[in-house]
C-alpha atoms as a PDB file:
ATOM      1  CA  UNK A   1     102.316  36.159  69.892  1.00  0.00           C
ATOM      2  CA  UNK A   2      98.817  37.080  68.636  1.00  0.00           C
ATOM      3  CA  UNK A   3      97.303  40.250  70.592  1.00  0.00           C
ATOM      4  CA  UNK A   4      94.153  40.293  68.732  1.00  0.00           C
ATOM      5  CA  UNK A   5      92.441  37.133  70.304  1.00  0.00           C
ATOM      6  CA  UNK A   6      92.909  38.550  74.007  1.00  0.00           C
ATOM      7  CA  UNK A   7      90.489  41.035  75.566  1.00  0.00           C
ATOM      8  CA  UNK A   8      91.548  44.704  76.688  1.00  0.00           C
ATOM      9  CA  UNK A   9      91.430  43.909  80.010  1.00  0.00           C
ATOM     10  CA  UNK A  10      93.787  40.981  79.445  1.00  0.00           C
ATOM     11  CA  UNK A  11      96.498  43.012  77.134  1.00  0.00           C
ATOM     12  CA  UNK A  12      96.546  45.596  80.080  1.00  0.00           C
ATOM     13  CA  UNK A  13      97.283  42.632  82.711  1.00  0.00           C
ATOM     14  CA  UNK A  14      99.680  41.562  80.247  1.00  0.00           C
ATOM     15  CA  UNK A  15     101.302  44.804  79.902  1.00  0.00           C
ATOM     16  CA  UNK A  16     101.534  45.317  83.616  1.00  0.00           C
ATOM     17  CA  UNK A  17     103.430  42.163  84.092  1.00  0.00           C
ATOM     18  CA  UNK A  18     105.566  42.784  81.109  1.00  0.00           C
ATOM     19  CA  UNK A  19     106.662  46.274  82.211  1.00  0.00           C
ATOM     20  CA  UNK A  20     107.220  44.837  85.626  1.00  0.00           C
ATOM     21  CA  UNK A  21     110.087  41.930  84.456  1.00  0.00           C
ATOM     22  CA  UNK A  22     110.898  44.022  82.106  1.00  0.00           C
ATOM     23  CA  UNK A  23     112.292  46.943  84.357  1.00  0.00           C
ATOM     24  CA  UNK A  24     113.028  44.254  86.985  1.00  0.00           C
ATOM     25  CA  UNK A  25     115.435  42.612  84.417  1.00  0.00           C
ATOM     26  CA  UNK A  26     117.359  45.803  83.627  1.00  0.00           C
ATOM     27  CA  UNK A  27     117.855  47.199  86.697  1.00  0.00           C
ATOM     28  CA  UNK A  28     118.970  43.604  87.940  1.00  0.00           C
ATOM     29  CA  UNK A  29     121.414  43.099  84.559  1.00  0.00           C
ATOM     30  CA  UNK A  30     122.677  46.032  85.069  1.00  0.00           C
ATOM     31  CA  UNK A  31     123.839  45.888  88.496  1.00  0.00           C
ATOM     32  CA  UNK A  32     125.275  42.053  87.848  1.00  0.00           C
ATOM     33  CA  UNK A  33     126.920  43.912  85.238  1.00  0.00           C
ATOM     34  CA  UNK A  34     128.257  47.031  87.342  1.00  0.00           C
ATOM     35  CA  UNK A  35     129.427  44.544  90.162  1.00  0.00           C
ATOM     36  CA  UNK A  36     131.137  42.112  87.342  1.00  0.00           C
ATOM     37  CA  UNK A  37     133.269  44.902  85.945  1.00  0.00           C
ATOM     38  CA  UNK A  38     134.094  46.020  89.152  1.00  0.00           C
ATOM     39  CA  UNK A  39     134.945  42.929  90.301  1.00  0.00           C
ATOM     40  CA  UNK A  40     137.291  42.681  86.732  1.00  0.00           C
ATOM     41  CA  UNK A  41     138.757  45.767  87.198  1.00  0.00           C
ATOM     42  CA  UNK A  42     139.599  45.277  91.118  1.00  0.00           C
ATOM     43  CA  UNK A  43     139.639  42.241  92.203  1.00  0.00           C
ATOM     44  CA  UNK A  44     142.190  39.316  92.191  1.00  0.00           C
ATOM     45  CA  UNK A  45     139.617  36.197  91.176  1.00  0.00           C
ATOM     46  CA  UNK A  46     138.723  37.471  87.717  1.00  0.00           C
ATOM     47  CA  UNK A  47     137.469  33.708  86.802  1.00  0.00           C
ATOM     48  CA  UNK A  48     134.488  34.099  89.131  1.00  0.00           C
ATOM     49  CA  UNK A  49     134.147  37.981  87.480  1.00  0.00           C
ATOM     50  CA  UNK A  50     134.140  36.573  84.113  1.00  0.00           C
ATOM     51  CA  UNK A  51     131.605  34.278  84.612  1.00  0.00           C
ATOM     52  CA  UNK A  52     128.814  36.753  86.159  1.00  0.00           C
ATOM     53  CA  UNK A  53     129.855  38.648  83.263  1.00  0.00           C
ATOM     54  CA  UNK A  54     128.934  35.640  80.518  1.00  0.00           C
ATOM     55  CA  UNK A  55     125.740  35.072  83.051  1.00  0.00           C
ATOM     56  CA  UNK A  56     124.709  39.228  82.283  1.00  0.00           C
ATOM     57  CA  UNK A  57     125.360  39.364  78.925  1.00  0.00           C
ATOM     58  CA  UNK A  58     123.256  36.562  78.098  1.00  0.00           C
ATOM     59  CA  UNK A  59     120.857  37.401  80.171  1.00  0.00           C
ATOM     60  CA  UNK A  60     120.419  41.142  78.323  1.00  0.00           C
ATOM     61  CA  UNK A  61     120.227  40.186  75.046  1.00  0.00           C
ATOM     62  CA  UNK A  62     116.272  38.940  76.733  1.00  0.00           C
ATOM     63  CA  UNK A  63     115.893  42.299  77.154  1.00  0.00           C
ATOM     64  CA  UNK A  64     115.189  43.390  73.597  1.00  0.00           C
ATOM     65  CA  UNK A  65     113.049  41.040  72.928  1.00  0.00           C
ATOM     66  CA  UNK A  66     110.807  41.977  76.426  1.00  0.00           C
ATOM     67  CA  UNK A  67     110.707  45.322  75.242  1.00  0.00           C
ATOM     68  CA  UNK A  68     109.453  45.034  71.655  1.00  0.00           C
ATOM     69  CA  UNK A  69     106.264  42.706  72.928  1.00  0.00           C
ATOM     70  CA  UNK A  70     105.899  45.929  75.294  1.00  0.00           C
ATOM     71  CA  UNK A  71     105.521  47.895  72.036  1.00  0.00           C
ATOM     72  CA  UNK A  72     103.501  45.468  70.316  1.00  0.00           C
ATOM     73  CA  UNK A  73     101.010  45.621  73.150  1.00  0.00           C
ATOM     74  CA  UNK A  74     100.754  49.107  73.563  1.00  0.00           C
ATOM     75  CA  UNK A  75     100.229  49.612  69.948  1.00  0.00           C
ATOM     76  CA  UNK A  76      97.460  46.513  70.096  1.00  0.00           C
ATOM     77  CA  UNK A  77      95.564  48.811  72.970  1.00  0.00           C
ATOM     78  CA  UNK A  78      96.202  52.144  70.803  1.00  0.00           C
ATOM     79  CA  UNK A  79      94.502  50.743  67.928  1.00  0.00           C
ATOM     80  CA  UNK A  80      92.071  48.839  69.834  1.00  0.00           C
ATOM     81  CA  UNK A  81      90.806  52.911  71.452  1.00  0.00           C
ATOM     82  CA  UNK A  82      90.401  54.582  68.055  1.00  0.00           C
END
């Protein structure tokens, strides 16, 4: 994605809304995740278990990827200030 063709004001929208799924995503992975192993661990249906827990991991490995156009912005407004 190309940073340098969108205003300031735009990047910091951006940014908002980025930190916002972002942080959304995690906290909602990792209580899919939480309740999956729990579920594993205690329960008598694992099948139903093991399929929230396919469902989280793929849904984390987004997470990455949310967090390093995070970076990318932030350094875009750093450099854009000096």
């Amino acid at each position: 994605m190309d940073f340098s063709s969108k205003s300031t004001s735009e990047l910091k929208e951006t940014l908002r809304m980025l930190k916002i799924v972002a942080y959304s995503l995690t906290t909602i992975v990792f209580l899919l995740l939480a309740i999956t192993i729990y579920g594993l661990l205690f329960k008598e249906n694992s099948k139903t278990f093991l399929a929230l827990l396919v469902v989280g991991l793929s849904c984390s490995a987004i997470l990455p990827l949310q967090f390093s156009s995070l970076k990318k912005i932030k350094d875009e407004i750093k450099s854009r200030e000096q």
